[in-house]
C-alpha atoms as a PDB file:
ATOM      1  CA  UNK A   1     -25.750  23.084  13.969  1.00  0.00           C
ATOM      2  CA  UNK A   2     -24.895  18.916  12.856  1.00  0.00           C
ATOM      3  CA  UNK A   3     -26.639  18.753   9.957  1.00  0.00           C
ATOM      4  CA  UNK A   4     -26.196  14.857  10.424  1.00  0.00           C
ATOM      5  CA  UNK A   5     -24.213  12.608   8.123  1.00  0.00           C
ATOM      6  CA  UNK A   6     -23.617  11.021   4.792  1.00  0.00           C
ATOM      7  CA  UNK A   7     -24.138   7.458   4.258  1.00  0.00           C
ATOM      8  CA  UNK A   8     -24.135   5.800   0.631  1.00  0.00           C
ATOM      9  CA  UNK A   9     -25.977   2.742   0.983  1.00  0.00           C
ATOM     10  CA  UNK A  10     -25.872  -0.182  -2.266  1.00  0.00           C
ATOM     11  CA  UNK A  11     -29.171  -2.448  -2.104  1.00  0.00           C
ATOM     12  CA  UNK A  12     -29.672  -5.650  -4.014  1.00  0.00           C
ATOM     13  CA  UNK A  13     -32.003  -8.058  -5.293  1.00  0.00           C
ATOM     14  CA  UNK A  14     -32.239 -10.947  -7.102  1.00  0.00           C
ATOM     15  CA  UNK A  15     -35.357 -12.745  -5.853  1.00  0.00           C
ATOM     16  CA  UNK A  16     -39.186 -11.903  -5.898  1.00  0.00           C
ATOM     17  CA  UNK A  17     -39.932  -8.875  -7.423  1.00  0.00           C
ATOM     18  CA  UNK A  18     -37.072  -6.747  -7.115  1.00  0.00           C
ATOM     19  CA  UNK A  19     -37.996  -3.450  -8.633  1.00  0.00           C
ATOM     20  CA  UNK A  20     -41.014  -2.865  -5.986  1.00  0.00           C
ATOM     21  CA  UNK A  21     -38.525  -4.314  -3.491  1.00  0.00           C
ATOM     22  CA  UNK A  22     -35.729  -2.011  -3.924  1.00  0.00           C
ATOM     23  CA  UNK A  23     -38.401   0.960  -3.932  1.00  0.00           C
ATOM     24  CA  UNK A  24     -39.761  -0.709  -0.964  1.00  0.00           C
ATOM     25  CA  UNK A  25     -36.261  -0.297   0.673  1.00  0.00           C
ATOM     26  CA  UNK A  26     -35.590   3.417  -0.353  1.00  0.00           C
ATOM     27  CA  UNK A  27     -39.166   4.546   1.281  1.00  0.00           C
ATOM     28  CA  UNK A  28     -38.177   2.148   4.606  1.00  0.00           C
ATOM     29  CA  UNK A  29     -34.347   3.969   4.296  1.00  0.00           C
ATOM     30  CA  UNK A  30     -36.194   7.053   4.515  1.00  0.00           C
ATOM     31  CA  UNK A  31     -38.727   6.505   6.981  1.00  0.00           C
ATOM     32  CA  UNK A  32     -36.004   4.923   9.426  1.00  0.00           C
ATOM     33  CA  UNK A  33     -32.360   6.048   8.672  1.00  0.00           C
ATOM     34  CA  UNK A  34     -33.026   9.769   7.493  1.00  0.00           C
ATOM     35  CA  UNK A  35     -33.676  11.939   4.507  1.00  0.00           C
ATOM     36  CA  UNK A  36     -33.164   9.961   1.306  1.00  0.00           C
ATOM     37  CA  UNK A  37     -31.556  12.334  -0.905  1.00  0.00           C
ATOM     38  CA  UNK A  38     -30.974  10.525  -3.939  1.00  0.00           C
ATOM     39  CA  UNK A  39     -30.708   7.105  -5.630  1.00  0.00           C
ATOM     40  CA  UNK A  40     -28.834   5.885  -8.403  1.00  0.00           C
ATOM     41  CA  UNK A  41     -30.682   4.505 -11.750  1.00  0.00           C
ATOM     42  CA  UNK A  42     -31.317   0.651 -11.026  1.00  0.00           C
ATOM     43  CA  UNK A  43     -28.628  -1.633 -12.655  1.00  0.00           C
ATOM     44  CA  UNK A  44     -29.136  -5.396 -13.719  1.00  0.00           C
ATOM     45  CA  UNK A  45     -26.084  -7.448 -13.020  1.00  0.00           C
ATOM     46  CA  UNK A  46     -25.082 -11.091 -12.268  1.00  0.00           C
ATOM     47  CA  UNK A  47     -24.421 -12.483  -9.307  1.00  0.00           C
ATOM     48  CA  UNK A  48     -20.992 -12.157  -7.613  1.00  0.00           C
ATOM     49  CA  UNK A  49     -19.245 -14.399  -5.812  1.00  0.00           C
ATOM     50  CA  UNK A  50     -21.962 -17.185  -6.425  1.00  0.00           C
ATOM     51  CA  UNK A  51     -23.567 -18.709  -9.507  1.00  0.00           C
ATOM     52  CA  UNK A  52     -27.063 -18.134  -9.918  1.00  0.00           C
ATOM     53  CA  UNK A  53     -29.463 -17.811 -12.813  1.00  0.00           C
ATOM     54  CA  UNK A  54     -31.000 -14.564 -10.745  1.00  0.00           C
ATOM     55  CA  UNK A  55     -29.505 -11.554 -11.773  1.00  0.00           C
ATOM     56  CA  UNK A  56     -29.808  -8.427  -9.447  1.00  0.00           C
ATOM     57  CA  UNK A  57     -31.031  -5.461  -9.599  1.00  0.00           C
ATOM     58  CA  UNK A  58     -29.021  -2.761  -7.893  1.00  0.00           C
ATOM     59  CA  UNK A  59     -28.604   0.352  -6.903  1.00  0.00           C
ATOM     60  CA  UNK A  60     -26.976   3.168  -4.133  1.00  0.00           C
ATOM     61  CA  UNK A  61     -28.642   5.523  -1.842  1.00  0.00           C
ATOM     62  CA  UNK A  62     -27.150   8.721  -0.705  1.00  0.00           C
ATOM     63  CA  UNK A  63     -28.989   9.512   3.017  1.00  0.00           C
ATOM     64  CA  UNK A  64     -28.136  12.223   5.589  1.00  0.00           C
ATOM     65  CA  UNK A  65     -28.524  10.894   8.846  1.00  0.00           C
ATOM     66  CA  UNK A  66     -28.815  11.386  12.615  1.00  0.00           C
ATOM     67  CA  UNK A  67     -28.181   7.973  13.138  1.00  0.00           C
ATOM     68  CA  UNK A  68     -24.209   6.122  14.629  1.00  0.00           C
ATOM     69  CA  UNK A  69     -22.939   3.618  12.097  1.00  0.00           C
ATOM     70  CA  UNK A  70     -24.091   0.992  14.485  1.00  0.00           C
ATOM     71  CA  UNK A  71     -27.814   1.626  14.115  1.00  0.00           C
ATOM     72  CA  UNK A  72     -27.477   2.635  10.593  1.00  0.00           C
ATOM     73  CA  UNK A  73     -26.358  -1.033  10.710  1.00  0.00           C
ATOM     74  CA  UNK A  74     -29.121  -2.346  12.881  1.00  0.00           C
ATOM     75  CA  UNK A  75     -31.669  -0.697  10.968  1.00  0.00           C
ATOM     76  CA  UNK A  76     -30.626  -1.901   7.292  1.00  0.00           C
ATOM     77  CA  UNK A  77     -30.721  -5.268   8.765  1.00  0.00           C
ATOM     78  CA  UNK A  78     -34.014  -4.936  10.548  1.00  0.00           C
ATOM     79  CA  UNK A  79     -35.529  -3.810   6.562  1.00  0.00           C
ATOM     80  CA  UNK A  80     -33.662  -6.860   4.820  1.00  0.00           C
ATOM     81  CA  UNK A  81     -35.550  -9.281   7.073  1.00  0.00           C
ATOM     82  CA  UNK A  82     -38.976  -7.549   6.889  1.00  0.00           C
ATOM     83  CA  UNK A  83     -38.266  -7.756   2.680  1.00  0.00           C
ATOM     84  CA  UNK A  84     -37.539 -11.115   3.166  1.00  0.00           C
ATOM     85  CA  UNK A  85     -34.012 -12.269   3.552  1.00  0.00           C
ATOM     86  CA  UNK A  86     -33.812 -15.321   5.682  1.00  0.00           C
ATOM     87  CA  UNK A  87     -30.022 -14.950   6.784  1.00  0.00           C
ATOM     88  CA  UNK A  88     -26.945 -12.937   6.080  1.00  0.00           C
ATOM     89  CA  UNK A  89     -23.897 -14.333   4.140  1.00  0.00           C
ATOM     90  CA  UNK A  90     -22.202 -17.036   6.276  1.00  0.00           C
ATOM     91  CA  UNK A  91     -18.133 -17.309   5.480  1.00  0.00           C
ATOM     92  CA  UNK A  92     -18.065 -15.590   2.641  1.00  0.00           C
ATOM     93  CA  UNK A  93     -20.866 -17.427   0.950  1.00  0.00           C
ATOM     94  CA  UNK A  94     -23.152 -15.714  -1.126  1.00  0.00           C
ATOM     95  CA  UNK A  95     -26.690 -16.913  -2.254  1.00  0.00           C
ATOM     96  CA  UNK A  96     -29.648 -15.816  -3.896  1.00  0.00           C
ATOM     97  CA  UNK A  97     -32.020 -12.824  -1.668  1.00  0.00           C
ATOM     98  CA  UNK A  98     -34.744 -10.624  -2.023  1.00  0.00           C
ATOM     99  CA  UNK A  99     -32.609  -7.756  -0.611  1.00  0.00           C
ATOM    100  CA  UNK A 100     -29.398  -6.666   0.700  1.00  0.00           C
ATOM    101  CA  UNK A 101     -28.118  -3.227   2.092  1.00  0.00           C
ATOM    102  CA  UNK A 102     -24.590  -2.916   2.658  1.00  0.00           C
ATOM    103  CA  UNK A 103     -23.225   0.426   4.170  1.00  0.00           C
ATOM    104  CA  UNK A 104     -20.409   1.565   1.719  1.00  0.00           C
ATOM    105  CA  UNK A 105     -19.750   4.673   2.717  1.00  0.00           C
ATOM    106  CA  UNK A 106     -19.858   6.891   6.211  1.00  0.00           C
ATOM    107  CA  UNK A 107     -18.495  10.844   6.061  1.00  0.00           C
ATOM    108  CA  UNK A 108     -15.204   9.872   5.507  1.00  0.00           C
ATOM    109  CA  UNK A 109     -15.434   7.338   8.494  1.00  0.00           C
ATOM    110  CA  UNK A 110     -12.652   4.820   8.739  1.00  0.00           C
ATOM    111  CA  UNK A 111     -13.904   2.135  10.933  1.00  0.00           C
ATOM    112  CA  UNK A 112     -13.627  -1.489  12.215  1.00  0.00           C
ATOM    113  CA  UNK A 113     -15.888  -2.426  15.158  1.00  0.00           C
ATOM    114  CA  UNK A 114     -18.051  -5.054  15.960  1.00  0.00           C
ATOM    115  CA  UNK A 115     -22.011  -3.986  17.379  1.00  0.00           C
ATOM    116  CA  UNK A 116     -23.944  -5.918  19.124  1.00  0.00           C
ATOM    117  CA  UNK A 117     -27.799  -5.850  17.044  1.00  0.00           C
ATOM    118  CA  UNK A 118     -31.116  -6.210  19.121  1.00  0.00           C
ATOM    119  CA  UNK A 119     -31.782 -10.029  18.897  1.00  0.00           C
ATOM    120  CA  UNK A 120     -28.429 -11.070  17.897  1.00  0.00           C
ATOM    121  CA  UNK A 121     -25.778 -12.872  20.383  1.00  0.00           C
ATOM    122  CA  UNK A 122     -22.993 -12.625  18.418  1.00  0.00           C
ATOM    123  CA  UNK A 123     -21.373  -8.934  17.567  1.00  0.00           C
ATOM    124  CA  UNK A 124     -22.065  -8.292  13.695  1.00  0.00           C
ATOM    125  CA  UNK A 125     -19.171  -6.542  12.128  1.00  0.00           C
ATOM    126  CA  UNK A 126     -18.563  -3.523  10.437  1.00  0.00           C
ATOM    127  CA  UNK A 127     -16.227  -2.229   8.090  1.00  0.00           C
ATOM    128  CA  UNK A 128     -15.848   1.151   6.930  1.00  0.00           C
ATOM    129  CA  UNK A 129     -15.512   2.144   3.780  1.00  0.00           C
ATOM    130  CA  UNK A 130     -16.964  -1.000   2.813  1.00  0.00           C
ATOM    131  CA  UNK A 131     -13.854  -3.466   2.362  1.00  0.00           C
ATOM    132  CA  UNK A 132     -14.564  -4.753  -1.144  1.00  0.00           C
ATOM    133  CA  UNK A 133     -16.548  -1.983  -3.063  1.00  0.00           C
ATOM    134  CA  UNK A 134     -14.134  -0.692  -4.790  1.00  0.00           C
ATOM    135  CA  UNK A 135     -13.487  -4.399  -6.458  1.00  0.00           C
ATOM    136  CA  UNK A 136     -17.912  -4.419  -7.441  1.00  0.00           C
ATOM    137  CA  UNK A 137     -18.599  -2.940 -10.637  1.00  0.00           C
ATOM    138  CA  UNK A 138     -22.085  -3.549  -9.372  1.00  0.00           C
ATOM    139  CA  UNK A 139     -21.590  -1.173  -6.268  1.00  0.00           C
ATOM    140  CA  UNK A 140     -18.586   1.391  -8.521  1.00  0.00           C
ATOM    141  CA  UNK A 141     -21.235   1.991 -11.048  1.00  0.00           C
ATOM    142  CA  UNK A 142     -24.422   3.358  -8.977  1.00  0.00           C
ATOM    143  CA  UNK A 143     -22.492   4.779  -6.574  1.00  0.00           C
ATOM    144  CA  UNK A 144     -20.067   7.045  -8.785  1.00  0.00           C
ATOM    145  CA  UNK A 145     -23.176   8.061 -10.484  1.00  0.00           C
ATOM    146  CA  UNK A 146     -24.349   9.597  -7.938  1.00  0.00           C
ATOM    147  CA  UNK A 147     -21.414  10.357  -6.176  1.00  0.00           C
ATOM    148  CA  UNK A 148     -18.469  10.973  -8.545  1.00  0.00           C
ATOM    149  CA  UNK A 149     -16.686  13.741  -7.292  1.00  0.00           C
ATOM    150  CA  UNK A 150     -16.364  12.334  -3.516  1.00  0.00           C
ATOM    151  CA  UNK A 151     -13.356  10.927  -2.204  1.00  0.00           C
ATOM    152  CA  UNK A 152     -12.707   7.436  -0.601  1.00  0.00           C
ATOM    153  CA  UNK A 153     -11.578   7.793   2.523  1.00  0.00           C
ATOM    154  CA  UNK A 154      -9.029   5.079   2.747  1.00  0.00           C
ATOM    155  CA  UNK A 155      -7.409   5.269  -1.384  1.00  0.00           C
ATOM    156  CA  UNK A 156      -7.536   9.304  -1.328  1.00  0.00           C
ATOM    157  CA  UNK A 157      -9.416   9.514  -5.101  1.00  0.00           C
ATOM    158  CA  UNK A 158     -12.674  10.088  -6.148  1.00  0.00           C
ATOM    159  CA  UNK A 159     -15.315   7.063  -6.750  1.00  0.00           C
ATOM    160  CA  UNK A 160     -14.906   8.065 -10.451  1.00  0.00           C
ATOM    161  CA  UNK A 161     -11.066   7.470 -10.540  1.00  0.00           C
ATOM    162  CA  UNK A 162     -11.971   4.274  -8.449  1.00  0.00           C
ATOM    163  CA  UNK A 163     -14.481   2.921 -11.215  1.00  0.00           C
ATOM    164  CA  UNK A 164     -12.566   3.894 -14.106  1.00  0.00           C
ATOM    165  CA  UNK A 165      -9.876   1.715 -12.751  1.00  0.00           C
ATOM    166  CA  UNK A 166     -12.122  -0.675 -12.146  1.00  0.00           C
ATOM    167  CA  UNK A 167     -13.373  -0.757 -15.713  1.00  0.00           C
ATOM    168  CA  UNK A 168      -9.501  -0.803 -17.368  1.00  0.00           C
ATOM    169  CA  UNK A 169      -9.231  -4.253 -14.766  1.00  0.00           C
ATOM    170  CA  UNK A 170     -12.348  -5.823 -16.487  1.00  0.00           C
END
């Protein structure tokens, strides 16, 4: 019997009122992806990548799911635009949003593909494990404290190892 899968999820906000947003994610997560099985504390950090004078708020989700990456995907976008985000980061550029779900972590998926969302012409990509978590104290942080013991799939330690490195770079 498939039990279903693992998926660590890392939301953000740094515009309207992010605590009730970020809860407003989990229950959508939960309603729509699978069985929310535990969150992280919330974190308050500044913006990366960008300058803002909004700092976030953020935090990771561990959910099992039913679901393929690709509507794991579909879905997380579908809940950042009914919380409010206007448009996804375009080349790299960052800016200020209400919320953002990234999917950091599959199983132990390795994966590059590109999906084609409801409503979108142009394939959205995927990456899996996420490409640049393990450089995001932001994302290292709530996810190995929820999660230290598991390994990343592509670097072969555990999210701890991965954020104490992390921490010894800062």
């Amino acid at each position: 019997m498939n039990n279903g899968s693992i998926v660590y999820l890392g939301l953000g906000s740094n515009e309207g009122d992010r605590e009730t947003l970020m809860l407003q994610a989990v229950d959508l997560l939960q309603e729509r992806v699978g069985t929310v099985v535990c969150r992280s504390a919330f974190y308050e950090t500044e913006p990366w990548g960008f300058v803002s004078p909004h700092s976030f708020l953020n935090a990771v989700v561990k959910v099992r799911t039913c679901l393929p990456p690709g509507e794991v995907l579909a879905v997380t976008q579908q809940i950042e635009r009914e919380l409010g985000r206007t448009r996804k980061s375009i080349s790299g550029g960052y800016a200020d949003r209400p919320m953002d779900i990234d999917l950091l972590l599959y199983d132990d998926l390795v994966l590059e593909a590109d999906f084609v969302l409801p409503g979108k012409e142009t394939p959205v990509h995927l990456s899996l494990p996420h490409p640049l978590m393990h450089e995001r104290l932001f994302v290292m942080q709530p996810l190995a404290e929820i999660a230290p013991d598991v390994e990343h799939p592509v670097w072969h330690c555990s999210l701890e190892e991965l954020l104490q490195a992390l921490q010894h770079k800062a």
